[in-house]
PDB file of N, CA and C in Angstrom:
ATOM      1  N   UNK A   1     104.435 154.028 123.192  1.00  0.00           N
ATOM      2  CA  UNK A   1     104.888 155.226 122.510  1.00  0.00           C
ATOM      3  C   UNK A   1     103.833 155.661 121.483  1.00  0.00           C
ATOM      4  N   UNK A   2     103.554 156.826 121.206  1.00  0.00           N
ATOM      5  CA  UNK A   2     102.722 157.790 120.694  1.00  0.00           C
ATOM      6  C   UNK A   2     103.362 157.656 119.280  1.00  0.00           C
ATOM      7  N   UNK A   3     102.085 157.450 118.248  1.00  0.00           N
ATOM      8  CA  UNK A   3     103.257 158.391 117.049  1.00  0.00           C
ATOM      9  C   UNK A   3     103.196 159.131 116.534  1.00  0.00           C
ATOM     10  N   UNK A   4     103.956 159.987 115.513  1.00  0.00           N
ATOM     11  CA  UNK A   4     103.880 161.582 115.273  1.00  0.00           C
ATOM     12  C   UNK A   4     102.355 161.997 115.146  1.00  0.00           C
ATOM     13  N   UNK A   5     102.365 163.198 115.180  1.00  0.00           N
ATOM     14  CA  UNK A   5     100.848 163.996 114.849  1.00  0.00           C
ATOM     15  C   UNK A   5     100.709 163.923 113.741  1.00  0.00           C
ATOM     16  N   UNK A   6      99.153 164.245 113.496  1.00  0.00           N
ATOM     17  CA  UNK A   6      98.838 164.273 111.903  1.00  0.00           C
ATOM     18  C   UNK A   6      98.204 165.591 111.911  1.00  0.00           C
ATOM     19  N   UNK A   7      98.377 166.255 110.741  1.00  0.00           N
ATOM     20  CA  UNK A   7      98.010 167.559 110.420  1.00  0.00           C
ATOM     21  C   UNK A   7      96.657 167.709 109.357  1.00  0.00           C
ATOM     22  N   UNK A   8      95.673 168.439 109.851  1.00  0.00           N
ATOM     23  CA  UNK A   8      94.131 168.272 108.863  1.00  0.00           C
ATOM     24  C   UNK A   8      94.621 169.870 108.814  1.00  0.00           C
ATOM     25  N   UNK A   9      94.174 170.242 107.456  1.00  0.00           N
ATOM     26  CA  UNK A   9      93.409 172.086 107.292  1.00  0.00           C
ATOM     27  C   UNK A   9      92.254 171.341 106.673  1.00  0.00           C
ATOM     28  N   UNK A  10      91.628 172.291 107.023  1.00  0.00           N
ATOM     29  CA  UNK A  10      90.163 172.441 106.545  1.00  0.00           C
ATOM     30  C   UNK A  10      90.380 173.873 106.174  1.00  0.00           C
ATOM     31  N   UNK A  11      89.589 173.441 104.863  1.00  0.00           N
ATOM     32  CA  UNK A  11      89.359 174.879 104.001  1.00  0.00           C
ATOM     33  C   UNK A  11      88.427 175.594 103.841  1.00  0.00           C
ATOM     34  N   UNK A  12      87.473 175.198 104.216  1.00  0.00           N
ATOM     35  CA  UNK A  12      85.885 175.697 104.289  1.00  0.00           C
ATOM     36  C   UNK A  12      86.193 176.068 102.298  1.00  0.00           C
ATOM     37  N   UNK A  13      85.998 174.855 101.601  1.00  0.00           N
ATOM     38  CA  UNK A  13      86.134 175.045 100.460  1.00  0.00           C
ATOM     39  C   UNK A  13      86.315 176.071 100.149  1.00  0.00           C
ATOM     40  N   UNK A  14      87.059 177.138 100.554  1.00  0.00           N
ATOM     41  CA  UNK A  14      88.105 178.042  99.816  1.00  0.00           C
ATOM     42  C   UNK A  14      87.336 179.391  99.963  1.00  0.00           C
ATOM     43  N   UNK A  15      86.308 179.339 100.522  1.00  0.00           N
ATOM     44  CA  UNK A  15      85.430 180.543 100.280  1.00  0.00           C
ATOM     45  C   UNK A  15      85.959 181.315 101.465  1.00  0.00           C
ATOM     46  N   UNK A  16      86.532 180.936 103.260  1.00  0.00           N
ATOM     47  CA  UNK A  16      86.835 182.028 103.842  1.00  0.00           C
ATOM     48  C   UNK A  16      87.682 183.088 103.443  1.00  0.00           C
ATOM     49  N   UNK A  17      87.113 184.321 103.654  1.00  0.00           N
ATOM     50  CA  UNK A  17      87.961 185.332 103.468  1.00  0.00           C
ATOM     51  C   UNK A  17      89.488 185.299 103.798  1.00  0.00           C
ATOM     52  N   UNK A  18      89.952 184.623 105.007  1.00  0.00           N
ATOM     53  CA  UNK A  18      91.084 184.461 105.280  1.00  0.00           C
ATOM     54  C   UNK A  18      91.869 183.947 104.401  1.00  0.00           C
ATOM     55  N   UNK A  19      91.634 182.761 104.043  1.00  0.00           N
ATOM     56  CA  UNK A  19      92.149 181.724 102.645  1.00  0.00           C
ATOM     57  C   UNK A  19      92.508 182.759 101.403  1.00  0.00           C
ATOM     58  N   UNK A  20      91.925 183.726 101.087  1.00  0.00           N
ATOM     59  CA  UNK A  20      92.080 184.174  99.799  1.00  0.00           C
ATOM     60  C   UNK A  20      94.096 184.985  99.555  1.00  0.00           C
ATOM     61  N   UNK A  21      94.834 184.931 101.000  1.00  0.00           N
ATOM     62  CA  UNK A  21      96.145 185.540 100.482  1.00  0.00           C
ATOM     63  C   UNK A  21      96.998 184.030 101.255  1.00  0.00           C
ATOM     64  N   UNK A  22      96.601 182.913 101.066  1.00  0.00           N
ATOM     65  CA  UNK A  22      97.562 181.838 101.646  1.00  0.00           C
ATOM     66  C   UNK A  22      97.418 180.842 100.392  1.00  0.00           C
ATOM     67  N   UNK A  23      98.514 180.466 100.386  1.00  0.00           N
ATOM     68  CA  UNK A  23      99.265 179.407  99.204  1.00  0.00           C
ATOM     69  C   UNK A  23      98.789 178.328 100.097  1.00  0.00           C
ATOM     70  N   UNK A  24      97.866 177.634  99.792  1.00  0.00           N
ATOM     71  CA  UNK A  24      97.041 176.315 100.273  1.00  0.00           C
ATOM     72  C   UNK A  24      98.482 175.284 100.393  1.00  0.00           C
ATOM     73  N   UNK A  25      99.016 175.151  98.986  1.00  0.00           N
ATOM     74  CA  UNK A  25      99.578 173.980  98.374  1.00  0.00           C
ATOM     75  C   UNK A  25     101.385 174.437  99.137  1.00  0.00           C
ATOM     76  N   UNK A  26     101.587 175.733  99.239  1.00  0.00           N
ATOM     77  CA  UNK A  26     102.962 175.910  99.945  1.00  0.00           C
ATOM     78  C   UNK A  26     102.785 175.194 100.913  1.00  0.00           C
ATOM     79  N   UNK A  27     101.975 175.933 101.542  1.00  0.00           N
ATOM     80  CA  UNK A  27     101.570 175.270 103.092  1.00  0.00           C
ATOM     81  C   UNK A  27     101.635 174.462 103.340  1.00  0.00           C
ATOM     82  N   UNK A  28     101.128 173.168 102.528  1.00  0.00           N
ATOM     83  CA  UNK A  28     100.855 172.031 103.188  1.00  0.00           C
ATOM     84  C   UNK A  28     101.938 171.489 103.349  1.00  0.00           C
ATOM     85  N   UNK A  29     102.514 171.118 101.994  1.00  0.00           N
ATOM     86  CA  UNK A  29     104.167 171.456 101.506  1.00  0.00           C
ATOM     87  C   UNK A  29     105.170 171.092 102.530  1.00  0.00           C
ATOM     88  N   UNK A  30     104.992 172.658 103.003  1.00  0.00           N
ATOM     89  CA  UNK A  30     106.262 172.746 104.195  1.00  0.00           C
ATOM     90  C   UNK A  30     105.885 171.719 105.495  1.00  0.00           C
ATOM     91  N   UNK A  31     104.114 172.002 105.820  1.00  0.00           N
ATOM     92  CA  UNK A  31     104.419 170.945 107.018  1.00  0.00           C
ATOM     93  C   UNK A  31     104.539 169.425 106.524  1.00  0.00           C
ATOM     94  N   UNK A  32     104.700 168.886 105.733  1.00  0.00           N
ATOM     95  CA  UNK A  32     104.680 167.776 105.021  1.00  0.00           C
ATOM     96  C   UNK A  32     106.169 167.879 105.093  1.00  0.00           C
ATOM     97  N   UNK A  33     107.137 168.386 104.821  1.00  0.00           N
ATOM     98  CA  UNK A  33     108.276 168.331 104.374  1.00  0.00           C
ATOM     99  C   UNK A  33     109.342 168.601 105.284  1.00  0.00           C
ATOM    100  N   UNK A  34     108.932 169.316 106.129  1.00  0.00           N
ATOM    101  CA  UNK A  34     109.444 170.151 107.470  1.00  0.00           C
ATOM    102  C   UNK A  34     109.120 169.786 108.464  1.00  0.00           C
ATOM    103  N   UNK A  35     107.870 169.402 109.250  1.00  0.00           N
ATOM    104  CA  UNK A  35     107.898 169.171 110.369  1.00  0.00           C
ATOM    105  C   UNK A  35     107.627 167.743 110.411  1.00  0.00           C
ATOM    106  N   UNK A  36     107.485 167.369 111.545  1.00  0.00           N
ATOM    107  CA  UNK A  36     107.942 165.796 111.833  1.00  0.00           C
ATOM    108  C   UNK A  36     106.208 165.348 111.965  1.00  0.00           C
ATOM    109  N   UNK A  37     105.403 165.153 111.256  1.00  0.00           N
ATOM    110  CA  UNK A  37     104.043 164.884 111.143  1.00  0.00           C
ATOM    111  C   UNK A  37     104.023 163.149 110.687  1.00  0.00           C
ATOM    112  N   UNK A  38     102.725 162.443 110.464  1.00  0.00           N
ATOM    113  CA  UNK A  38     102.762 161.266 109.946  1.00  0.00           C
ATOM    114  C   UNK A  38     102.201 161.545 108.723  1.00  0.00           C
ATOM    115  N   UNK A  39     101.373 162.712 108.664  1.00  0.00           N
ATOM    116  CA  UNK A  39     100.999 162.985 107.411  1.00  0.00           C
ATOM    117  C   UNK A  39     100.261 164.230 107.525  1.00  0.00           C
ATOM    118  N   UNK A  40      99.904 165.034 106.479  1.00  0.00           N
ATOM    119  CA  UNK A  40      99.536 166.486 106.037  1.00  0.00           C
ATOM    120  C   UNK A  40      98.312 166.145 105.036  1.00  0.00           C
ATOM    121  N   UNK A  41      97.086 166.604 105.297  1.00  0.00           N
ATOM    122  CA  UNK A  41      96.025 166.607 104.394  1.00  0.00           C
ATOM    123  C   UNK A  41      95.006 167.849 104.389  1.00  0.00           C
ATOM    124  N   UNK A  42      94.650 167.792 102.829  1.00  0.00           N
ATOM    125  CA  UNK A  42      93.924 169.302 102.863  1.00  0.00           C
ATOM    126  C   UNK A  42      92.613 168.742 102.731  1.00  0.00           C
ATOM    127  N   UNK A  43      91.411 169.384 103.007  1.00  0.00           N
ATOM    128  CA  UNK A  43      89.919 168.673 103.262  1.00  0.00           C
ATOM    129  C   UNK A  43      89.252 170.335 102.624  1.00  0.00           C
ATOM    130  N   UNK A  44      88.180 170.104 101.873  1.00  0.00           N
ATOM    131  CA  UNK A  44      87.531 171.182 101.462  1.00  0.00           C
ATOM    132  C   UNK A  44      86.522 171.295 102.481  1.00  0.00           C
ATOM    133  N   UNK A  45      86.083 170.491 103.484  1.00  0.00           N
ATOM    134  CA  UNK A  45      84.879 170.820 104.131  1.00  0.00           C
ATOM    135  C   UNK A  45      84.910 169.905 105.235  1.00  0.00           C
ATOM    136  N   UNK A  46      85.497 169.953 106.570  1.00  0.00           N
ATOM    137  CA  UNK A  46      85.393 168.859 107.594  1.00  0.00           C
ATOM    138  C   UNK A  46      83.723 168.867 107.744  1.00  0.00           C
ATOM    139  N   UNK A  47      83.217 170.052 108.307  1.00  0.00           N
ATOM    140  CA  UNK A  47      81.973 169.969 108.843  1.00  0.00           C
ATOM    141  C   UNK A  47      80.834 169.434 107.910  1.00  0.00           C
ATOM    142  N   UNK A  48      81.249 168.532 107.266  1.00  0.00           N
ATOM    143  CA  UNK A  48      80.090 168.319 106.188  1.00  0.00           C
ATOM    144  C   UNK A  48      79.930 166.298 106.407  1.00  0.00           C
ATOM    145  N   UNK A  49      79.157 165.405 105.889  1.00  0.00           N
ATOM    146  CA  UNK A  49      79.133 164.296 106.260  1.00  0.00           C
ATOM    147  C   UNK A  49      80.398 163.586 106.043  1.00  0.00           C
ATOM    148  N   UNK A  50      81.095 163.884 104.940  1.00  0.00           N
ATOM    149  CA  UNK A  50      82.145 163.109 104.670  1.00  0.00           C
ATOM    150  C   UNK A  50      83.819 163.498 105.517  1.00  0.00           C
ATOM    151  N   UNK A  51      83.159 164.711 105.462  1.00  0.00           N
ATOM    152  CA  UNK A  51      84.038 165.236 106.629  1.00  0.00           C
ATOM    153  C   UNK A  51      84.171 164.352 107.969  1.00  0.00           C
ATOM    154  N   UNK A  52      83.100 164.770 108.152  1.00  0.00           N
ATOM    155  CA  UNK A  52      83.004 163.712 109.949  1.00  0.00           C
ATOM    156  C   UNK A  52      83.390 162.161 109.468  1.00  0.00           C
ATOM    157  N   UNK A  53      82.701 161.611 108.775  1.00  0.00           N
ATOM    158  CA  UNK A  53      83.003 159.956 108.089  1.00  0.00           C
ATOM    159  C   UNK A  53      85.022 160.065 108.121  1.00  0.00           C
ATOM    160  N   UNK A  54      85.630 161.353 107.635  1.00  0.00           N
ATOM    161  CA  UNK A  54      86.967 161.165 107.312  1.00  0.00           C
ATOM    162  C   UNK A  54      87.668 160.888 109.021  1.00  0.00           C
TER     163      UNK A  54
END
């Protein structure tokens, strides 16, 4: 048996244009709280070394 999914956002440290009308911290929030995940994490930068290392 599989176990639940885990949920990454990547934020491209906050600078995409898109990001600027979304509640980072609601967000995560709800899928943390609401959906059936193992866990919810916010990352300022996957594509960067520590990113990939995560």
């Amino acid at each position: 048996m599989k176990g639940k999914p885990r949920f990454l956002l990547c934020v491209c440290r906050g600078d995409c244009p898109g990001f600027e009308k979304l509640n980072i911290w609601k967000f995560i929030n709800y899928v943390r709280n609401e959906l059936d995940v193992e866990y919810a994490i916010v990352h300022p930068q996957m594509c960067v070394d520590d990113g990939d290392r995560f």
